[in-house]
Protein backbone atom coordinates (compact mmCIF):
# COMPACT_ATOMS: atom_id res chain seq x y z
CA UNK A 1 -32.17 1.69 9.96
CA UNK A 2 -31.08 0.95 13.45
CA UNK A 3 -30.07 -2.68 14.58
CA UNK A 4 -30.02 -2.66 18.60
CA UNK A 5 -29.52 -6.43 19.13
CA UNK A 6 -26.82 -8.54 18.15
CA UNK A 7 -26.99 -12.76 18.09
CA UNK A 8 -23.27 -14.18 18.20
CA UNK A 9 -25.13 -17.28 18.13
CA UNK A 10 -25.36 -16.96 14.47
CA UNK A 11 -21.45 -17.74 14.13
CA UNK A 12 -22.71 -21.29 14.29
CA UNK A 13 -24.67 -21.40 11.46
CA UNK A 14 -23.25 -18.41 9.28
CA UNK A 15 -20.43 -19.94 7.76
CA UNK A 16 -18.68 -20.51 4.23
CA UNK A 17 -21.48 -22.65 3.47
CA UNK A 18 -23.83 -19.37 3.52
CA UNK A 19 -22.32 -17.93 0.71
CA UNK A 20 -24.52 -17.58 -1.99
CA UNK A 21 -22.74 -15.75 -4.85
CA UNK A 22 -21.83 -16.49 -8.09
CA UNK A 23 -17.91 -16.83 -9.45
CA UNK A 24 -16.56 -15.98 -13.44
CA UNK A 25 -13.03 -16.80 -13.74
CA UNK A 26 -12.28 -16.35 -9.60
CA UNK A 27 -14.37 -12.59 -9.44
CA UNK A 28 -17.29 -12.29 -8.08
CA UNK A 29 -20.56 -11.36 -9.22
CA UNK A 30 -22.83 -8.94 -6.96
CA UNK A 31 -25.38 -10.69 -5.19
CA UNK A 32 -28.93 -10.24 -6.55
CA UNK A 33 -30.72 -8.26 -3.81
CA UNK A 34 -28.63 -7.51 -1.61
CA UNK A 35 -28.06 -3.77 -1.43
CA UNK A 36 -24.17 -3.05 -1.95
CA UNK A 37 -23.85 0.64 -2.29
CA UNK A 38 -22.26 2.83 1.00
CA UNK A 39 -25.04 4.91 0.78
CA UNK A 40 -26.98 2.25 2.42
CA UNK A 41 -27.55 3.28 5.83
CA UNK A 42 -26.83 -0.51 7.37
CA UNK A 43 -24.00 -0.83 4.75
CA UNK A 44 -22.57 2.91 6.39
CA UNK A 45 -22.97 1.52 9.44
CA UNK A 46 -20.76 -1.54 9.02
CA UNK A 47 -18.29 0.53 7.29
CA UNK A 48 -17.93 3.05 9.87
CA UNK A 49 -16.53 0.50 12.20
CA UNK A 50 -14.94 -1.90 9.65
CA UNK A 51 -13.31 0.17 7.69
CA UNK A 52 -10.67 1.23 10.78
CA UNK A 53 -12.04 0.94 13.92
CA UNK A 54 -10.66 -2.56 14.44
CA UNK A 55 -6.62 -1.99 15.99
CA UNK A 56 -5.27 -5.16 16.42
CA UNK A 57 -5.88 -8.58 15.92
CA UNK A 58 -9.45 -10.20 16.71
CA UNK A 59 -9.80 -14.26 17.09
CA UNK A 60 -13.26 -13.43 15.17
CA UNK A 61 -13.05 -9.56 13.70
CA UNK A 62 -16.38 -10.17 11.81
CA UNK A 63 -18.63 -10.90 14.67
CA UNK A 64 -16.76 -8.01 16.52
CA UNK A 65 -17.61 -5.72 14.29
CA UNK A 66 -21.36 -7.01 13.93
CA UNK A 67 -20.99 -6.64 17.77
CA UNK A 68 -19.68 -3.10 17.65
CA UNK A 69 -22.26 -1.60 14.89
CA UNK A 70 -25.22 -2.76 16.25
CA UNK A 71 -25.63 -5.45 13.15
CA UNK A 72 -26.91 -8.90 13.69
CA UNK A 73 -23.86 -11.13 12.47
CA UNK A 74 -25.58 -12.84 10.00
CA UNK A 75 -26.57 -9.72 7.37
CA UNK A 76 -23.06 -8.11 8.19
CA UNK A 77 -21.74 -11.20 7.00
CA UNK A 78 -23.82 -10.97 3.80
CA UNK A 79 -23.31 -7.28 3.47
CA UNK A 80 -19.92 -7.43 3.74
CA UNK A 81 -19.84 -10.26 0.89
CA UNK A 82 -22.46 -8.53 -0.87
CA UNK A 83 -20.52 -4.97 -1.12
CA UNK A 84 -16.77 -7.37 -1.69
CA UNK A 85 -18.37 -9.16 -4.46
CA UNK A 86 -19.68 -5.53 -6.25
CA UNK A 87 -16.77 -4.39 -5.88
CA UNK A 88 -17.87 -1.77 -3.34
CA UNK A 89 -14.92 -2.86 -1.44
CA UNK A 90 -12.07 -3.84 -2.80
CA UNK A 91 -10.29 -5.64 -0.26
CA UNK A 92 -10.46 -7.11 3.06
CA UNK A 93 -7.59 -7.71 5.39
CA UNK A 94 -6.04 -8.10 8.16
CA UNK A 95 -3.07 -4.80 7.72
CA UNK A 96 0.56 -4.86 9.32
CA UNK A 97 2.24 -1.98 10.57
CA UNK A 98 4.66 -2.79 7.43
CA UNK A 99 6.82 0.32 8.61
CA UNK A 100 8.23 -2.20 11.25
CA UNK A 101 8.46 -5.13 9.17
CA UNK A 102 10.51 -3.73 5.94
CA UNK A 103 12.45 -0.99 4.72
CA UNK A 104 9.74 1.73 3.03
CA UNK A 105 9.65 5.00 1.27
CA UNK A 106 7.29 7.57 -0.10
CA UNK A 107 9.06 7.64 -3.82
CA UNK A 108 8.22 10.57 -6.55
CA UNK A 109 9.21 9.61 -10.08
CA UNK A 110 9.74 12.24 -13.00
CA UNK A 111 8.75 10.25 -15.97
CA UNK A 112 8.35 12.13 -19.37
CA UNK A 113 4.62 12.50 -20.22
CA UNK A 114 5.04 10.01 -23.24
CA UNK A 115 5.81 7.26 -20.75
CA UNK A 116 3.78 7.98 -17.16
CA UNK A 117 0.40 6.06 -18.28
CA UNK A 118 2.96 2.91 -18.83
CA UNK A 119 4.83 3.78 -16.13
CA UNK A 120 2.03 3.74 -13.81
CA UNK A 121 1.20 0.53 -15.46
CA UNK A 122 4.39 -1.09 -14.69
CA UNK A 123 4.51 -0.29 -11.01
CA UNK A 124 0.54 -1.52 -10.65
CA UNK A 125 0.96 -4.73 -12.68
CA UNK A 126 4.57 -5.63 -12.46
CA UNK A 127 5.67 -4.53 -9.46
CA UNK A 128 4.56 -6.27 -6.29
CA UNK A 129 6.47 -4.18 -4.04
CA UNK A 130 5.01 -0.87 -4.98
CA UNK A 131 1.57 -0.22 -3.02
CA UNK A 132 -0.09 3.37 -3.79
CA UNK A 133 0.35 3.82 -7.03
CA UNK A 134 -0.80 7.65 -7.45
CA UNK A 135 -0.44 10.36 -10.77
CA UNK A 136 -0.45 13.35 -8.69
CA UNK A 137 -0.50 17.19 -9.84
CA UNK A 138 -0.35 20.90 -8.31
CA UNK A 139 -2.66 23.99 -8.77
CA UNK A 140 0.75 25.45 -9.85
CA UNK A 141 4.06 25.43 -11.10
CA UNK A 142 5.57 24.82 -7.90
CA UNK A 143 9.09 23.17 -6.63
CA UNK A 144 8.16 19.51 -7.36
CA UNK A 145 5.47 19.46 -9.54
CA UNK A 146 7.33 17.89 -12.35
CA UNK A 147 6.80 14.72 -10.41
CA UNK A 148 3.62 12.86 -11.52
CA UNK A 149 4.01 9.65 -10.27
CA UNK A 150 4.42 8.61 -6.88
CA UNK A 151 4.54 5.15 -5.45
CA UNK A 152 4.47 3.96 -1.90
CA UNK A 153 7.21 1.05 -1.95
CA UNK A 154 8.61 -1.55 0.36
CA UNK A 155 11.14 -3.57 -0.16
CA UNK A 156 12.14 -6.90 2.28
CA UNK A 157 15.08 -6.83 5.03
CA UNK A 158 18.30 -7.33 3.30
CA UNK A 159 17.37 -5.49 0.17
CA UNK A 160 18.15 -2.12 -0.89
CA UNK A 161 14.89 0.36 -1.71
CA UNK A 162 17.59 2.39 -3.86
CA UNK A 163 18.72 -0.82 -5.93
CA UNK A 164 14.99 -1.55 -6.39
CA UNK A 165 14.42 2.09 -7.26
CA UNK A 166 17.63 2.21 -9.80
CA UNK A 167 16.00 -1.28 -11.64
CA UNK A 168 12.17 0.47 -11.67
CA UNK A 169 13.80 3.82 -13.22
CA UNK A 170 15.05 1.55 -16.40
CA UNK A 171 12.36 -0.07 -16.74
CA UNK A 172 10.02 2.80 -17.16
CA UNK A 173 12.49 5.58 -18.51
CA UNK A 174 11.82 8.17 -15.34
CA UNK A 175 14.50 10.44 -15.29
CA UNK A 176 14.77 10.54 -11.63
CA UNK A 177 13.02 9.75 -8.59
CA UNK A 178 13.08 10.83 -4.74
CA UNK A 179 13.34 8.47 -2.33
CA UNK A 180 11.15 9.78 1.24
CA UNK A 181 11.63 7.45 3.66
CA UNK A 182 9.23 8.15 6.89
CA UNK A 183 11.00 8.91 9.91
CA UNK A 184 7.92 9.28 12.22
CA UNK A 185 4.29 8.75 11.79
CA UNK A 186 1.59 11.07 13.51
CA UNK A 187 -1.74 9.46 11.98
CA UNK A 188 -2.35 6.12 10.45
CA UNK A 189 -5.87 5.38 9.21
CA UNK A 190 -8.71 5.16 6.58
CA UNK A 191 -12.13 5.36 7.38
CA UNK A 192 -13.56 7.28 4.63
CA UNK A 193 -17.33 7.13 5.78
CA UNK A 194 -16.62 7.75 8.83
CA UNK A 195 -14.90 10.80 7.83
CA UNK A 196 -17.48 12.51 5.20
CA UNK A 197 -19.30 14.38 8.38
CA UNK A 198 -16.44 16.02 9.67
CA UNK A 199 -16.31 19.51 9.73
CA UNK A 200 -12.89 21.31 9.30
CA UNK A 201 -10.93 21.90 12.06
CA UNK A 202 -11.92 19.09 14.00
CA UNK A 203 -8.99 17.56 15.88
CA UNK A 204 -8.60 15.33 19.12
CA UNK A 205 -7.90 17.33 22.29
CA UNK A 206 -4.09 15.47 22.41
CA UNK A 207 -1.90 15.56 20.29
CA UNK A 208 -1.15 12.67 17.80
CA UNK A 209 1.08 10.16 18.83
CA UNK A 210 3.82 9.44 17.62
CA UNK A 211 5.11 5.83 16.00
CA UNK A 212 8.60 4.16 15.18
CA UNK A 213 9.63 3.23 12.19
CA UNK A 214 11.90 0.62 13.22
CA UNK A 215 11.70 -2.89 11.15
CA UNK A 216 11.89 -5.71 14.20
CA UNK A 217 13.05 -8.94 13.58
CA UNK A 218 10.86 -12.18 12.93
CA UNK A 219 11.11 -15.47 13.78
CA UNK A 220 10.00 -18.38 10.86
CA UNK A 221 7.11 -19.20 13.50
CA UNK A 222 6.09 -15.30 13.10
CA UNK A 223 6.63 -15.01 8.99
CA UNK A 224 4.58 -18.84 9.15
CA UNK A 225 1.33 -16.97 10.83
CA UNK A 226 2.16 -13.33 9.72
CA UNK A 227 1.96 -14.64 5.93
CA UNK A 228 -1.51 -16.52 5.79
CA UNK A 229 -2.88 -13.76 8.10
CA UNK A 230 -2.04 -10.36 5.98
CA UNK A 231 -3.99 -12.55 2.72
CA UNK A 232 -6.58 -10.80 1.36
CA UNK A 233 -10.05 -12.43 2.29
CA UNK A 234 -11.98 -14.29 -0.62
CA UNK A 235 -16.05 -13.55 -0.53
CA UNK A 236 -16.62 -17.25 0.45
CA UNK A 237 -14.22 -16.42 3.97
CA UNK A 238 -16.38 -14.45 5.40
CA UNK A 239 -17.69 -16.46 7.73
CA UNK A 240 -17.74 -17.44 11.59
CA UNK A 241 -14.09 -18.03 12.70
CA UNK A 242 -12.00 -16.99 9.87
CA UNK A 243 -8.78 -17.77 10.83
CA UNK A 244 -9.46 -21.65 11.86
CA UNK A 245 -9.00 -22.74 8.15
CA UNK A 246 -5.50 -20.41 7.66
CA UNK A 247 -4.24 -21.76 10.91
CA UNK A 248 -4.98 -25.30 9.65
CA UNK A 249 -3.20 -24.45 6.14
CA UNK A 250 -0.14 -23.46 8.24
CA UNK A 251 0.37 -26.64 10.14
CA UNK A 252 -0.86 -24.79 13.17
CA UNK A 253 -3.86 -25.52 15.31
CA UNK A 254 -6.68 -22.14 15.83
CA UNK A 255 -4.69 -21.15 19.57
CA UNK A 256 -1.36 -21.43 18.44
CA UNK A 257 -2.31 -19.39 15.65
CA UNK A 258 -3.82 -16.88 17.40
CA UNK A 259 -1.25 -17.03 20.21
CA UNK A 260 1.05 -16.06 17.88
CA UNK A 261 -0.79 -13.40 16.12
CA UNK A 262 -1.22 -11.56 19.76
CA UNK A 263 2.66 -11.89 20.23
CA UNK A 264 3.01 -10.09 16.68
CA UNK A 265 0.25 -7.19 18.32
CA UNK A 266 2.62 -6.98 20.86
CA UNK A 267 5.44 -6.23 18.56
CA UNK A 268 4.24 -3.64 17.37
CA UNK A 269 3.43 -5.18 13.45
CA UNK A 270 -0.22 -5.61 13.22
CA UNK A 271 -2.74 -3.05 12.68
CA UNK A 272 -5.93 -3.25 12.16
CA UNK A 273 -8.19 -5.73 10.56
CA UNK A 274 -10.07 -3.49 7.52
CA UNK A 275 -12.45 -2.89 4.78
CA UNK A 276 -10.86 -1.27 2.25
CA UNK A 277 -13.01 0.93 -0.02
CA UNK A 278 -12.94 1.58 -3.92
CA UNK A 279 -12.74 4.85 -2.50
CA UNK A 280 -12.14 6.75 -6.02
CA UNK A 281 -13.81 5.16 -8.83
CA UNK A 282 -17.40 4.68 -9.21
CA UNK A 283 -19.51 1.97 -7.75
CA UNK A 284 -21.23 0.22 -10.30
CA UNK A 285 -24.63 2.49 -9.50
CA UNK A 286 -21.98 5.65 -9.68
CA UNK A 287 -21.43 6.50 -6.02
CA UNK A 288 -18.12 7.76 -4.97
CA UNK A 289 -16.64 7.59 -1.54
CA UNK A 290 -13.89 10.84 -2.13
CA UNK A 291 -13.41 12.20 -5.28
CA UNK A 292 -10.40 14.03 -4.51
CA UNK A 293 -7.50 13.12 -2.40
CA UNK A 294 -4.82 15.49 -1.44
CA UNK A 295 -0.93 14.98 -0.18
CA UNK A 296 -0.28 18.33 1.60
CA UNK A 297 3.51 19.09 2.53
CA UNK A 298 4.81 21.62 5.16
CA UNK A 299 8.43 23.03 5.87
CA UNK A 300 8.80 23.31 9.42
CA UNK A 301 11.84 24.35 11.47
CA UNK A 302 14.46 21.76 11.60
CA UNK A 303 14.22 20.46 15.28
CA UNK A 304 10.52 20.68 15.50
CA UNK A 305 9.44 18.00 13.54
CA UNK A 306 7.75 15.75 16.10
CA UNK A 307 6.42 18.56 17.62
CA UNK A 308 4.40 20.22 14.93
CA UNK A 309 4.05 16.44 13.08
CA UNK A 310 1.72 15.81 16.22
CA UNK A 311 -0.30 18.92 16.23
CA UNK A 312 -0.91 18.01 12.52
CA UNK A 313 -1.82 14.28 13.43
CA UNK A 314 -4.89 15.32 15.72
CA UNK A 315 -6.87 16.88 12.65
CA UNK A 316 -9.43 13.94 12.34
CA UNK A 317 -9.45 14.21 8.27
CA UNK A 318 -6.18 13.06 8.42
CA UNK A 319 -5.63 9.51 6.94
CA UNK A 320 -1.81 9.50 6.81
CA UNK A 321 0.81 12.40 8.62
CA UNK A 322 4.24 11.68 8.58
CA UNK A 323 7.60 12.75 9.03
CA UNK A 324 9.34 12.61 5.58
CA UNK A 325 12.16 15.13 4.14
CA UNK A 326 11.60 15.96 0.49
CA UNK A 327 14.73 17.53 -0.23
CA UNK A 328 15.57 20.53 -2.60
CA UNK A 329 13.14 19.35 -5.15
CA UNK A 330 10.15 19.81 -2.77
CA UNK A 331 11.26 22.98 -1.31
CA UNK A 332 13.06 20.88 1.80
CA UNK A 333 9.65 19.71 3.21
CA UNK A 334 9.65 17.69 6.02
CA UNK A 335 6.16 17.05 7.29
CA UNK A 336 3.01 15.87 4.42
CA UNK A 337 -0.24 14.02 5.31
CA UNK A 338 -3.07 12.65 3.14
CA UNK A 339 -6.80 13.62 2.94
CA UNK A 340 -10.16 12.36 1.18
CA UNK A 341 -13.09 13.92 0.43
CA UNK A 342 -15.84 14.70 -2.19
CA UNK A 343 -15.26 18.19 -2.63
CA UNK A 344 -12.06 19.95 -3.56
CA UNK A 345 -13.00 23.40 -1.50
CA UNK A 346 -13.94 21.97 1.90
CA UNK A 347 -10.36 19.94 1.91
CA UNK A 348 -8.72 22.89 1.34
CA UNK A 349 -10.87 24.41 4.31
CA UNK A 350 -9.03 21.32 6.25
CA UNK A 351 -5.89 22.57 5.03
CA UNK A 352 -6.54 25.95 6.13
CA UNK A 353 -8.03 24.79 9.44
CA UNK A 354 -4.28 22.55 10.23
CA UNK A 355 -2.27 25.57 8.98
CA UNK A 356 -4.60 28.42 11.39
CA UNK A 357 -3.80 25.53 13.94
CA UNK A 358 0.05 24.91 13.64
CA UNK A 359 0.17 28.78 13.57
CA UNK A 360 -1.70 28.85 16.95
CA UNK A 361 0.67 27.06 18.09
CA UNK A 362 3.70 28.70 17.09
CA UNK A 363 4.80 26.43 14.98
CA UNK A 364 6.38 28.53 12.03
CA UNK A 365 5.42 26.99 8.39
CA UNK A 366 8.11 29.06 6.22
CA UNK A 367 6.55 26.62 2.95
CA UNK A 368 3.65 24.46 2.06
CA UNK A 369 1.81 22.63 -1.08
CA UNK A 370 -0.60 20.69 -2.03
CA UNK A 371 -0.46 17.61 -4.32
CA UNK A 372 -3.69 16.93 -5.99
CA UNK A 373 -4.17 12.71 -7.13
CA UNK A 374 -5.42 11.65 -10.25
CA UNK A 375 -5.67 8.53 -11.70
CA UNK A 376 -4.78 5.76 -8.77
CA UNK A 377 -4.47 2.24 -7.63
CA UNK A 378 -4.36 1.04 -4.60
CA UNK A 379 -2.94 -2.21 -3.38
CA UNK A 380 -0.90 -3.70 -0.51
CA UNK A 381 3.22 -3.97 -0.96
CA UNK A 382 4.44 -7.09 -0.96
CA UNK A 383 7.19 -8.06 2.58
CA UNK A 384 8.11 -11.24 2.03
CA UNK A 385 12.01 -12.16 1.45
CA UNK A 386 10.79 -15.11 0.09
CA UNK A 387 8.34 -13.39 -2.42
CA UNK A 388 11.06 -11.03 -3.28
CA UNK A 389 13.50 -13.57 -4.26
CA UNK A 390 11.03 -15.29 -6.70
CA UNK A 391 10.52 -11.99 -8.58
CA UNK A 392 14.30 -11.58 -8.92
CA UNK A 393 14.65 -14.86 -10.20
CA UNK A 394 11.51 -13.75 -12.73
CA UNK A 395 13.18 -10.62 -13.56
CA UNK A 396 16.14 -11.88 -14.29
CA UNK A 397 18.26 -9.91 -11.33
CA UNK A 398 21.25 -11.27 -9.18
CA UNK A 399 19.98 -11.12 -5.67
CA UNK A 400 23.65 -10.12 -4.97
CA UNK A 401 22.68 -6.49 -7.24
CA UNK A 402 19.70 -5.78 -5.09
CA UNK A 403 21.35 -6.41 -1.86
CA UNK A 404 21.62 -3.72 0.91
CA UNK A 405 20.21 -2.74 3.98
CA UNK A 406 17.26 0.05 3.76
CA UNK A 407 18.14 2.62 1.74
């Protein structure tokens, strides 16, 4: 199905009012006849720019991407409800480059195998500040493989990742944990449709480029836009000019909002407005977006990090590559990236296709590994000094404990 025309004039009349779904208990139900599965060739469409072709902020990202897929605005509003409310995707959001705005780290927990299915529990359900919640294993008995669980975590300015770390470890009995911060980042995306026709060994013609990690400073005018705009949108938001009813909710009218919002682009701490798949389990008609996604890690000579991190970062299957040192219990790694796909063999053919291609190169790989991920959960980390105080105070924890700064 192609769509060449486009009518922004329906942002006038597509609006919260349009939505037609029905709500149990704040979920919602899929919309009766309205196809919701990615197969759908105008639902692929949509996805293949909304998913994370939209850097930056966007006074109205849904009519841009309508504009940018070739979709009248008024069915990729309903789509995108349609496919939210089945569950198809499971969130949508503007994202923040949360590398600049709070401490973060790549942790891998050794939990005894009694305890990781509560463990993983704990850090999904009770722990705001963990994101990726992943129960990864190897192919082999390899340096590191008797960590199962890893968690993406972030933790607000002031507080310490390794305080938060020492709490989570009690709580859930691990009996250690490795804390990767990432020192670089070579490739930053998602875009899982987009990404099921690529063959390996495709790669950009430069390099990746290379981003900071370095958490900036905001004013309470910033944290006042940046915390209504990073919420997760509700199926009745999508609609013509989004952000009109946040900016309202924050005291602000639409073009101070969205003056503000452009000041945070040019900080560096937005990133893209998204679609975020259910990209592992089943749709409800048993589709799957990837079935397998793999963490591969590389030892590379000390010194050429950045280097060989950017040679990695142009391979298009690439969702994540980073810079991260995993220490004597992952063989003193220092590079890893993450990949998707359906079928376990052809990622490994992008595996082989980045190693042939660092070794082109000459960029020496004395080690490398893959971790394979299991059972997962995905969810943005909480930022929010204010958020993290509350959950002290819930815990019962002395802010004064889980002070520090970064590590």
């Amino acid at each position: 199905m192609n769509y060449s025309t486009h009518d922004p004039g329906a942002a006038a009349t597509v609006g919260a009012s349009a939505w037609t779904g029905e709500y149990t208990s704040g979920v919602a139900t899929a919309i009766q006849g309205i196809p919701s599965e990615v197969t759908d060739p105008t639902n692929a469409a949509i996805l293949a720019i909304s998913e994370d072709c939209l850097s930056g902020f966007f006074r109205d990202p849904f009519e841009e991407i309508a504009s940018r897929c070739g979709v009248p605005l008024a069915t990729t509003l309903e789509r995108l409800r349609a496919m939210l409310a089945a569950g198809t995707i499971r969130r949508i959001r503007q994202t923040l480059m949360t590398t600049n705005l709070a401490p973060g780290a790549l942790v891998a927990w050794q939990v005894p195998a009694d305890k990781l299915d509560a463990a993983f529990d704990y850090m999904v359900h009770k722990d705001p500040f963990s994101g990726h919640v992943v129960i990864r294993s190897t192919d082999a008995d390899t340096p590191g493989s008797a960590f199962r669980l890893w968690t993406t975590l972030k933790v607000p300015q002031a507080f310490s990742m390794s305080a938060h770390c020492e709490y989570l470890m009690r709580r859930v009995g691990a009996a250690q944990y490795r804390l990767m911060p990432a020192r670089r980042l070579f490739a930053l995306g998602v875009g899982h449709v987009r990404r099921k026709s690529i063959p390996p060994g495709s790669k950009s013609e430069q390099p990746g480029r290379v981003l900071d990690t370095t958490v900036v400073q905001l004013s309470p005018l910033e944290w006042r836009v940046l915390e209504p705009l990073k919420r997760e949108f509700a199926a009745e938001e999508i609609c013509g000019n989004p952000w009109a009813p946040r900016a309202a909710a924050a005291g602000l009218s639409l073009d101070e909002f969205c003056r503000v919002a452009d000041g945070l682009v040019a900080r560096g701490v937005v990133g893209r407005f998204s679609t975020f798949l259910e990209h592992v389990k089943p749709s409800a008609l048993g589709t799957r977006v990837t079935r397998y996604n793999a963490l591969f890690h590389w030892r590379v000579p000390e010194g050429r990090e950045i280097e060989a991190g950017r040679e990695i970062g142009r391979h298009h299957i690439l969702t994540h590559a980073y810079w991260r040192e995993g220490g004597p219990d992952f063989a003193n790694v220092n590079l890893m990236a993450v990949a998707h796909g359906t079928d376990k063999g052809t990622i490994l053919e992008h595996k082989a296709a980045i190693d042939a291609h660092l070794e082109s190169v000459g960029v020496e790989v004395s080690y490398t590994n893959v971790f394979w991920g299991g059972r997962s959960e995905i969810k943005p980390s909480e930022i929010s000094p204010k958020a993290y105080a509350d959950w002290c105070l819930a815990a019962g924890l002395h802010l004064s404990s889980m002070a520090g700064q970064g590590r």
